[in-house]
N, C-alpha and C. Protein backbone atom coordinates (compact mmCIF):
# COMPACT_ATOMS: atom_id res chain seq x y z
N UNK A 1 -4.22 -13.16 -5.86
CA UNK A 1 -4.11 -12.09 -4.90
C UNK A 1 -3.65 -12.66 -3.57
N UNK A 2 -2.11 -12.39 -3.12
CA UNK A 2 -1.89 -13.28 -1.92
C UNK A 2 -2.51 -12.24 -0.68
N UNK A 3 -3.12 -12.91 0.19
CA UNK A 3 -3.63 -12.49 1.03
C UNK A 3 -2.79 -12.42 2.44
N UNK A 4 -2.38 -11.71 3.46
CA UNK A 4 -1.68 -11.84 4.59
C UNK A 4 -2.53 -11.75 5.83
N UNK A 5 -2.77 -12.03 6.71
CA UNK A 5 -3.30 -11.87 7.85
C UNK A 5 -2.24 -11.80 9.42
N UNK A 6 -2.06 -11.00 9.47
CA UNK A 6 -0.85 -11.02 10.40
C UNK A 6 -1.52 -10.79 11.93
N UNK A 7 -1.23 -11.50 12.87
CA UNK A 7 -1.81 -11.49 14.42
C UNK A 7 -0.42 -10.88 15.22
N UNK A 8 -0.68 -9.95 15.85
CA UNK A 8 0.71 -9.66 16.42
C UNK A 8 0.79 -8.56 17.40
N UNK A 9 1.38 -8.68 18.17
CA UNK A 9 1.59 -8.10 19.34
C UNK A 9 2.36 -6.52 19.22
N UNK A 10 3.02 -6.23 17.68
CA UNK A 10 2.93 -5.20 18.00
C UNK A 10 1.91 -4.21 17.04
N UNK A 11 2.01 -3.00 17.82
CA UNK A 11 0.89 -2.23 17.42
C UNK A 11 1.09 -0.76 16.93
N UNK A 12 2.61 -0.54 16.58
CA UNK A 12 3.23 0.88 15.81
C UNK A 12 2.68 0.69 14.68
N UNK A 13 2.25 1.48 14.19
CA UNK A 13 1.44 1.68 12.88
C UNK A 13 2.53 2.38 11.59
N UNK A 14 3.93 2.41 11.86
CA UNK A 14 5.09 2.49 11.28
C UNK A 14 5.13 1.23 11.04
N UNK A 15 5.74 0.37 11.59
CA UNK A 15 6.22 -1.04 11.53
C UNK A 15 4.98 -1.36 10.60
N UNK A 16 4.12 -1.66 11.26
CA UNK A 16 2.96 -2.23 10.30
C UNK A 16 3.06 -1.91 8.62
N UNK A 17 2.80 -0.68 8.75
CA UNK A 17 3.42 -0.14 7.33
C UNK A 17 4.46 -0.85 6.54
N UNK A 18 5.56 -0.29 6.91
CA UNK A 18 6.67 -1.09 7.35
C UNK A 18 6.90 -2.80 6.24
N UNK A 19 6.03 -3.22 7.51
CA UNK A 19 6.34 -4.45 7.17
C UNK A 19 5.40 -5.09 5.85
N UNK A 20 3.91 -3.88 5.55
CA UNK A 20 3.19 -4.25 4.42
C UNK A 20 4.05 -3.95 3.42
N UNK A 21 5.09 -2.79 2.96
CA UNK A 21 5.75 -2.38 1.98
C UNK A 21 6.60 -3.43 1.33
N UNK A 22 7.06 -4.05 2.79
CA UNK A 22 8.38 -5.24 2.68
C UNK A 22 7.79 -6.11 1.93
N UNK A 23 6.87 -6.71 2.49
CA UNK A 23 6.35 -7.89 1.65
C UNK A 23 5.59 -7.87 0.41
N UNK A 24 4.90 -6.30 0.07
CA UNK A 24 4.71 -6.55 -1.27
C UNK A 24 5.39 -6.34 -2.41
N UNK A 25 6.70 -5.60 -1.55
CA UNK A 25 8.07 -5.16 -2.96
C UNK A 25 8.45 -6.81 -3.14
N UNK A 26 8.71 -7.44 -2.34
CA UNK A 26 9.13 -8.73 -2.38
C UNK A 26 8.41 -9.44 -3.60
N UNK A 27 6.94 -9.79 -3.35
CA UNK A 27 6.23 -10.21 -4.08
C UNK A 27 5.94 -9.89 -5.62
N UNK A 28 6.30 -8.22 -5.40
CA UNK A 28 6.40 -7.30 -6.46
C UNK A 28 7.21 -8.04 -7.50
N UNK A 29 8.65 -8.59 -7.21
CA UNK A 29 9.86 -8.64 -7.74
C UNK A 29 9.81 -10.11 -7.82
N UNK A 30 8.53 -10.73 -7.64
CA UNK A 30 8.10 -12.49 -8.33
C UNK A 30 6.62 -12.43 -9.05
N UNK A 31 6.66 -11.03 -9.77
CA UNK A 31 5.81 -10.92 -10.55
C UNK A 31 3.89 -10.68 -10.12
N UNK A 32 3.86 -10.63 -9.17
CA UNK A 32 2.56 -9.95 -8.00
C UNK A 32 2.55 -8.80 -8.66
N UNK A 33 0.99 -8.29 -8.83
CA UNK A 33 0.80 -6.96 -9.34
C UNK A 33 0.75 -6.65 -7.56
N UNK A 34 1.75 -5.27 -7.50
CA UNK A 34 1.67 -4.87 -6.08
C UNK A 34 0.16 -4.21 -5.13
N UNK A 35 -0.47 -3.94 -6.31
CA UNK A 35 -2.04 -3.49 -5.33
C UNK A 35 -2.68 -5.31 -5.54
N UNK A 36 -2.38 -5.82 -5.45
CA UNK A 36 -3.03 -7.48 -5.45
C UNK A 36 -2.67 -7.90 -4.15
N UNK A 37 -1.40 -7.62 -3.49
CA UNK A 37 -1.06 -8.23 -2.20
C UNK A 37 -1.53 -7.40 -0.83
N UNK A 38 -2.47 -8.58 -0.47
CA UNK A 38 -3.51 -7.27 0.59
C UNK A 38 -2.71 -7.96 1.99
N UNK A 39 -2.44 -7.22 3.00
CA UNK A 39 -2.20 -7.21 4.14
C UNK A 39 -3.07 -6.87 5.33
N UNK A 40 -3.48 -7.41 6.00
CA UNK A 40 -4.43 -7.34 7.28
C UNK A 40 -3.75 -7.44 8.61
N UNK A 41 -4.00 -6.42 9.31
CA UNK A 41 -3.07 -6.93 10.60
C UNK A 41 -4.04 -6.74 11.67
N UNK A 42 -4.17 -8.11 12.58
CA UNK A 42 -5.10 -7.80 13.74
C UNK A 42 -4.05 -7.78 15.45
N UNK A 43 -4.63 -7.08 16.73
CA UNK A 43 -3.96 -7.12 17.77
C UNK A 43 -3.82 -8.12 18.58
N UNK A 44 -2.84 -8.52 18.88
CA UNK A 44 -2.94 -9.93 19.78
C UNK A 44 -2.24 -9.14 21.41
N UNK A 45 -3.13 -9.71 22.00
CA UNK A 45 -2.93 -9.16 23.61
C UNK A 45 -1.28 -9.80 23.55
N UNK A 46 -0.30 -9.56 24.66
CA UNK A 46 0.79 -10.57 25.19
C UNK A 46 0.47 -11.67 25.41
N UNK A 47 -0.42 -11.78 26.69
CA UNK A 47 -0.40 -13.17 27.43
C UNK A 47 -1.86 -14.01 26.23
N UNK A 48 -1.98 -13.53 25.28
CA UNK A 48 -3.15 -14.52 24.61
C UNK A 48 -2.93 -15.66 23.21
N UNK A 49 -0.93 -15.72 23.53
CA UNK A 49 -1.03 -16.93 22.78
C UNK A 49 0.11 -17.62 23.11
N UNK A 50 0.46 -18.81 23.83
CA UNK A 50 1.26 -19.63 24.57
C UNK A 50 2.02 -20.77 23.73
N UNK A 51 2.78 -20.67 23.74
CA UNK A 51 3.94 -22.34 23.68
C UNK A 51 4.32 -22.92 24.68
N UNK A 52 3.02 -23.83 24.92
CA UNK A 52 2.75 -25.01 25.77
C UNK A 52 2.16 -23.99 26.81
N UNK A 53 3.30 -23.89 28.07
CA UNK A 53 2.72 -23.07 29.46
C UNK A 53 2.95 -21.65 29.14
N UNK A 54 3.89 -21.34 28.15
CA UNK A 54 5.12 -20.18 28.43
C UNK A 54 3.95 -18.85 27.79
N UNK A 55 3.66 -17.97 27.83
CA UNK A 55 3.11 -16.63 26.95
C UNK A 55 4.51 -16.40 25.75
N UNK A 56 4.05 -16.61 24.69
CA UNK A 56 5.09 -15.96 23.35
C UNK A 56 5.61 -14.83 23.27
N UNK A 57 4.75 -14.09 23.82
CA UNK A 57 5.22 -12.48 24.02
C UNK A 57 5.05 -12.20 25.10
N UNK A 58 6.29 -11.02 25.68
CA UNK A 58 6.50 -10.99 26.54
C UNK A 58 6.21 -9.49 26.95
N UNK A 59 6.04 -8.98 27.92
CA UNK A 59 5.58 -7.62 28.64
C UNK A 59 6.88 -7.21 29.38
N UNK A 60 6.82 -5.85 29.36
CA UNK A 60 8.23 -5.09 30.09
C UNK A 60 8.99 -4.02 29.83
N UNK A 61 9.91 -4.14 30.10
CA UNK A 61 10.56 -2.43 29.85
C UNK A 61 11.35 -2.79 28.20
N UNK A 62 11.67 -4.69 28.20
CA UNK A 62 12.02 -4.58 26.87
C UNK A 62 11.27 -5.50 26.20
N UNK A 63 9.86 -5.31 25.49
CA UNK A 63 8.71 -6.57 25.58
C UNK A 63 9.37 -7.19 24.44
N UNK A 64 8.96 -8.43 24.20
CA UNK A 64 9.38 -9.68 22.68
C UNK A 64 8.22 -9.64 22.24
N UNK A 65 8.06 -9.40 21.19
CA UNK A 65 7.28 -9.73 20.27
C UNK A 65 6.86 -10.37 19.75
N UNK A 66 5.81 -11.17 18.99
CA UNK A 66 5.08 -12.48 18.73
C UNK A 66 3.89 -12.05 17.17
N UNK A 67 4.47 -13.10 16.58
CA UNK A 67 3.53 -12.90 15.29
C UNK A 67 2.90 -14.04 14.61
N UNK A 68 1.79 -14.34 14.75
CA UNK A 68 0.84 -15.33 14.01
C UNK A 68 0.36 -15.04 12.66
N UNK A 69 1.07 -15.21 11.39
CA UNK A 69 0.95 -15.04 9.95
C UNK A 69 0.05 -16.41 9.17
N UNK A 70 -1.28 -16.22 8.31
CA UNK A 70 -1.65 -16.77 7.28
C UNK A 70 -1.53 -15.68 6.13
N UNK A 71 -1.38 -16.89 5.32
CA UNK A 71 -0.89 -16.07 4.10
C UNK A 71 -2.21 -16.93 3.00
N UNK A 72 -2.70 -16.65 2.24
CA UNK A 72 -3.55 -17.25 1.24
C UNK A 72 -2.56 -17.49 -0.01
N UNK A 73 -2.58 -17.71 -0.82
CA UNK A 73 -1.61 -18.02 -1.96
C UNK A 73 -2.33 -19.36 -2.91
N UNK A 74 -2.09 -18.95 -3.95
CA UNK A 74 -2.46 -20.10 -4.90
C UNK A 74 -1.50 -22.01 -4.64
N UNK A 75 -2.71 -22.64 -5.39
CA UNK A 75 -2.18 -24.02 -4.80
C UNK A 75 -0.81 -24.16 -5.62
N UNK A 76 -0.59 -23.66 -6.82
CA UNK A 76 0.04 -23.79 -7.39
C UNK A 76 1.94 -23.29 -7.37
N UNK A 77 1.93 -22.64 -6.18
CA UNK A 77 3.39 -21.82 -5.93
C UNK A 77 4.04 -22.96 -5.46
N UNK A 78 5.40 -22.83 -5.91
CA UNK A 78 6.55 -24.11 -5.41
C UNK A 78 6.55 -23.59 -4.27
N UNK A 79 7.54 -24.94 -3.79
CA UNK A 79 8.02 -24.95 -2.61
C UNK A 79 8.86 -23.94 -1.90
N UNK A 80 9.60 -23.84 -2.92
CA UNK A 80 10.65 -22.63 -3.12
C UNK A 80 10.06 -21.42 -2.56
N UNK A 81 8.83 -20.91 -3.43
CA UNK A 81 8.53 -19.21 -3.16
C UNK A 81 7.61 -20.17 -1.71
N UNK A 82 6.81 -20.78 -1.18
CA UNK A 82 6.79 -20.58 0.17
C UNK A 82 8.11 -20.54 1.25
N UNK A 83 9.09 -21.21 0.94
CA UNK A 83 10.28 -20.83 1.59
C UNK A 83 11.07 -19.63 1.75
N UNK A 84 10.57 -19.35 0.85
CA UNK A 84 11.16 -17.64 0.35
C UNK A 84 10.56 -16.84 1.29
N UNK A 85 9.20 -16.73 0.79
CA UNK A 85 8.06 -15.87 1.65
C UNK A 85 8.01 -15.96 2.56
N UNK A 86 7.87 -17.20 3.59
CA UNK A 86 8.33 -17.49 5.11
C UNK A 86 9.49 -16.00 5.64
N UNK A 87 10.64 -16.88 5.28
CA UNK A 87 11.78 -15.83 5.23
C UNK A 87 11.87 -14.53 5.08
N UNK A 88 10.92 -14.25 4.41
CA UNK A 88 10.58 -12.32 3.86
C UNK A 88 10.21 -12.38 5.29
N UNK A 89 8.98 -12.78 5.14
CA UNK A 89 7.64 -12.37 6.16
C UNK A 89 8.37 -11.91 7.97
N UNK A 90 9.65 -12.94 7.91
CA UNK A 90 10.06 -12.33 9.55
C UNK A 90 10.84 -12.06 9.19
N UNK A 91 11.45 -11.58 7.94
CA UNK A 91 12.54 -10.65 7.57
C UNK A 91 12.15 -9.58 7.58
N UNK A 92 10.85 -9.35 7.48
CA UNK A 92 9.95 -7.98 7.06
C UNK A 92 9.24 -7.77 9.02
N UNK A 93 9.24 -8.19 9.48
CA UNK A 93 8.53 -8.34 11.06
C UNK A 93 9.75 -7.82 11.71
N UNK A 94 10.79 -7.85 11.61
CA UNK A 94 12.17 -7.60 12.36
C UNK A 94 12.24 -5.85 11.98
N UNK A 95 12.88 -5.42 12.92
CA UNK A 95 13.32 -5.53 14.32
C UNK A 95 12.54 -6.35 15.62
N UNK A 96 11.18 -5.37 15.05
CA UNK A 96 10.25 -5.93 15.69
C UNK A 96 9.81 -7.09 16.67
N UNK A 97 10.08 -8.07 15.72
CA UNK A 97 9.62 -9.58 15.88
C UNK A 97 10.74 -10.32 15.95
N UNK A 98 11.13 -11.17 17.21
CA UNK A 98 12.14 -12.10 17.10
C UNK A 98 12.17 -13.28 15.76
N UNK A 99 12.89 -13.27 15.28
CA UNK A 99 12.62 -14.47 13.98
C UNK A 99 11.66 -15.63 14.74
N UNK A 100 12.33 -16.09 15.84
CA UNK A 100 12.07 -17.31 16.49
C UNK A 100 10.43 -17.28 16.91
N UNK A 101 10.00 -15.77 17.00
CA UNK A 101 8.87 -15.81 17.54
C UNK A 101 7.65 -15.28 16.61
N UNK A 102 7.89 -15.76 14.93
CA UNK A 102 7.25 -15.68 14.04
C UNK A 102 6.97 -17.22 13.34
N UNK A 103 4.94 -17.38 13.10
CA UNK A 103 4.65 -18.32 13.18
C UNK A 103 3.85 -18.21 11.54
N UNK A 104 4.08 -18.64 10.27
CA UNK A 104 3.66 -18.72 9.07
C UNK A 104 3.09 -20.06 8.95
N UNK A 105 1.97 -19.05 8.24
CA UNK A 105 1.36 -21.07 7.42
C UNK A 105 0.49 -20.20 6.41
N UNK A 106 0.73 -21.29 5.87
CA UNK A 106 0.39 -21.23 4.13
C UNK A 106 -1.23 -21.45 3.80
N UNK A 107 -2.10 -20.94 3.50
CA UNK A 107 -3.03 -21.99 3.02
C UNK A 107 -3.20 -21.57 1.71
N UNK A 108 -3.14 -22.63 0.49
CA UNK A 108 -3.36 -22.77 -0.54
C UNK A 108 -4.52 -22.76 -1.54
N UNK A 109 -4.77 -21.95 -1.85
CA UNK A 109 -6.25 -22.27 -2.76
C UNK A 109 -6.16 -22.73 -4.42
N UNK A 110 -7.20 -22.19 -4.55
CA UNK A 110 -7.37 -22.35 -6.47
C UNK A 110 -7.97 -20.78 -6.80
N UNK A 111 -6.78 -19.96 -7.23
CA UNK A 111 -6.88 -19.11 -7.87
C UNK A 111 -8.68 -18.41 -8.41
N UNK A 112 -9.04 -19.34 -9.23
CA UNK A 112 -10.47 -19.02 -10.01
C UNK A 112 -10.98 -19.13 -8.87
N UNK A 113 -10.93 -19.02 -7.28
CA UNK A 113 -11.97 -19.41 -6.50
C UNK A 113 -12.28 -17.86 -5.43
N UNK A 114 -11.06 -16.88 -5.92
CA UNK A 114 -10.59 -15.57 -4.78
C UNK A 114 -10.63 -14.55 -6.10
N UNK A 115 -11.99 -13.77 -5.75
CA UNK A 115 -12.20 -12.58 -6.27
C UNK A 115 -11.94 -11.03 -5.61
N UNK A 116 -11.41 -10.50 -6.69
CA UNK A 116 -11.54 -9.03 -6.38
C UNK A 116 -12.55 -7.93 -7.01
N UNK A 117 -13.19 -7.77 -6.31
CA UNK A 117 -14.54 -7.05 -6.47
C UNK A 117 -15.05 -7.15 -7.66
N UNK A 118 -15.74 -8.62 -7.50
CA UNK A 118 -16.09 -9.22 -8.74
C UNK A 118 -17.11 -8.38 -9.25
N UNK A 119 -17.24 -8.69 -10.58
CA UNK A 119 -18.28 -7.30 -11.21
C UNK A 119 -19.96 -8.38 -11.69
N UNK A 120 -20.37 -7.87 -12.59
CA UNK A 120 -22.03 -7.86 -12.74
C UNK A 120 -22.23 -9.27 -13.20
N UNK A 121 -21.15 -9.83 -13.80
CA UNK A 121 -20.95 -11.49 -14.73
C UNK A 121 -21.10 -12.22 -13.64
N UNK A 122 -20.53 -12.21 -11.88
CA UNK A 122 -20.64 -12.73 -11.23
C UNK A 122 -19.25 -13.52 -11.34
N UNK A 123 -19.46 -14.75 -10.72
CA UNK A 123 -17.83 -15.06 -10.00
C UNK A 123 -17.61 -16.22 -11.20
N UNK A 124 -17.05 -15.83 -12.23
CA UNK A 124 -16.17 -16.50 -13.38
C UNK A 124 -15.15 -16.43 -13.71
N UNK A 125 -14.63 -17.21 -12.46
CA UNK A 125 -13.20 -17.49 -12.23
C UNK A 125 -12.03 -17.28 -13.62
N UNK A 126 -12.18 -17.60 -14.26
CA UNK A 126 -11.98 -18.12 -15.86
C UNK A 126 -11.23 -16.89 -16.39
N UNK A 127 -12.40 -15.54 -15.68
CA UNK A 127 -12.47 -14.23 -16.76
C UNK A 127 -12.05 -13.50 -15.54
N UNK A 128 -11.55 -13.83 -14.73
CA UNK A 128 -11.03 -12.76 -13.28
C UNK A 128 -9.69 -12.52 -13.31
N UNK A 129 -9.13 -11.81 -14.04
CA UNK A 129 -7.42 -11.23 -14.11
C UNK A 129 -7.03 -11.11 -12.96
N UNK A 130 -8.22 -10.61 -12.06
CA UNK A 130 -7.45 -10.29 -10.91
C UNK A 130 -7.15 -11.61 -9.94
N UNK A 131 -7.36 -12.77 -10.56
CA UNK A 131 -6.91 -14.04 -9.51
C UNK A 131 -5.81 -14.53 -10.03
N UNK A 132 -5.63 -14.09 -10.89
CA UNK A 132 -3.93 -14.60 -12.11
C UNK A 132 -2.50 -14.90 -11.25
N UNK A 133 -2.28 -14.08 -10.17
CA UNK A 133 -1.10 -13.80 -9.74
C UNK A 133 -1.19 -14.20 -8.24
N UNK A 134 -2.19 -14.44 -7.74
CA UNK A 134 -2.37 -15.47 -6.32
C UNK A 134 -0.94 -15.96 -5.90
């Protein structure tokens, strides 16, 4: 179940949408059951995340946009589909989001370890379909 956590400055609840659709047709079409790819999006003020001195996002009549992405994903995905997914992810943030000002990182798990509303057996990784496609 790849997980997204997106930090970001903007706050249209279109786009958001938007950009959850993008990335799970994507995922959809590398074999992701599409209700498996959960998307979370939290608000990031402008001035509350910097490169070096500078604020990332910018305030104004035409503000820039800024996006801080973790993604969960199994340890097991090539290199490839994180390169891919990168690429979706501020392909899917745009208009929105300047490419330049979209920030991805990966963290990798072990599948048998990320449940979806594990049932009465308790957490047996083994027998959880729903961690298959991480």
């Amino acid at each position: 179940m790849p997980t997204l956590t997106v930090r970001t400055t903007v706050t249209d609840p279109v786009a958001r949408r938007r950009f959850a659709k993008h990335i799970s047709m994507w995922m959809r079409g590398r074999g992701v059951d599409i209700t498996h790819v959960l998307t979370e999006f939290h608000t990031l003020e402008p001035d509350a995340v910097f490169s070096g001195p500078f604020p990332l996002a910018a305030a104004g009549p035409e503000p820039k946009h800024a996006a801080l992405v973790r993604c969960v994903v199994s340890r097991d995905r090539s290199r490839e589909f994180l390169d891919e997914a990168a690429a979706e992810i501020a392909r899917g943030l745009a208009p929105e989001v300047p490419r330049d000002r979209v920030f991805v990182h990966f963290e990798p798990i072990d599948p048998l370890l990320h449940h979806a509303g594990p049932g009465d057996a308790g957490p047996q990784g083994s027998e959880n379909k729903e961690t298959a496609d991480v």
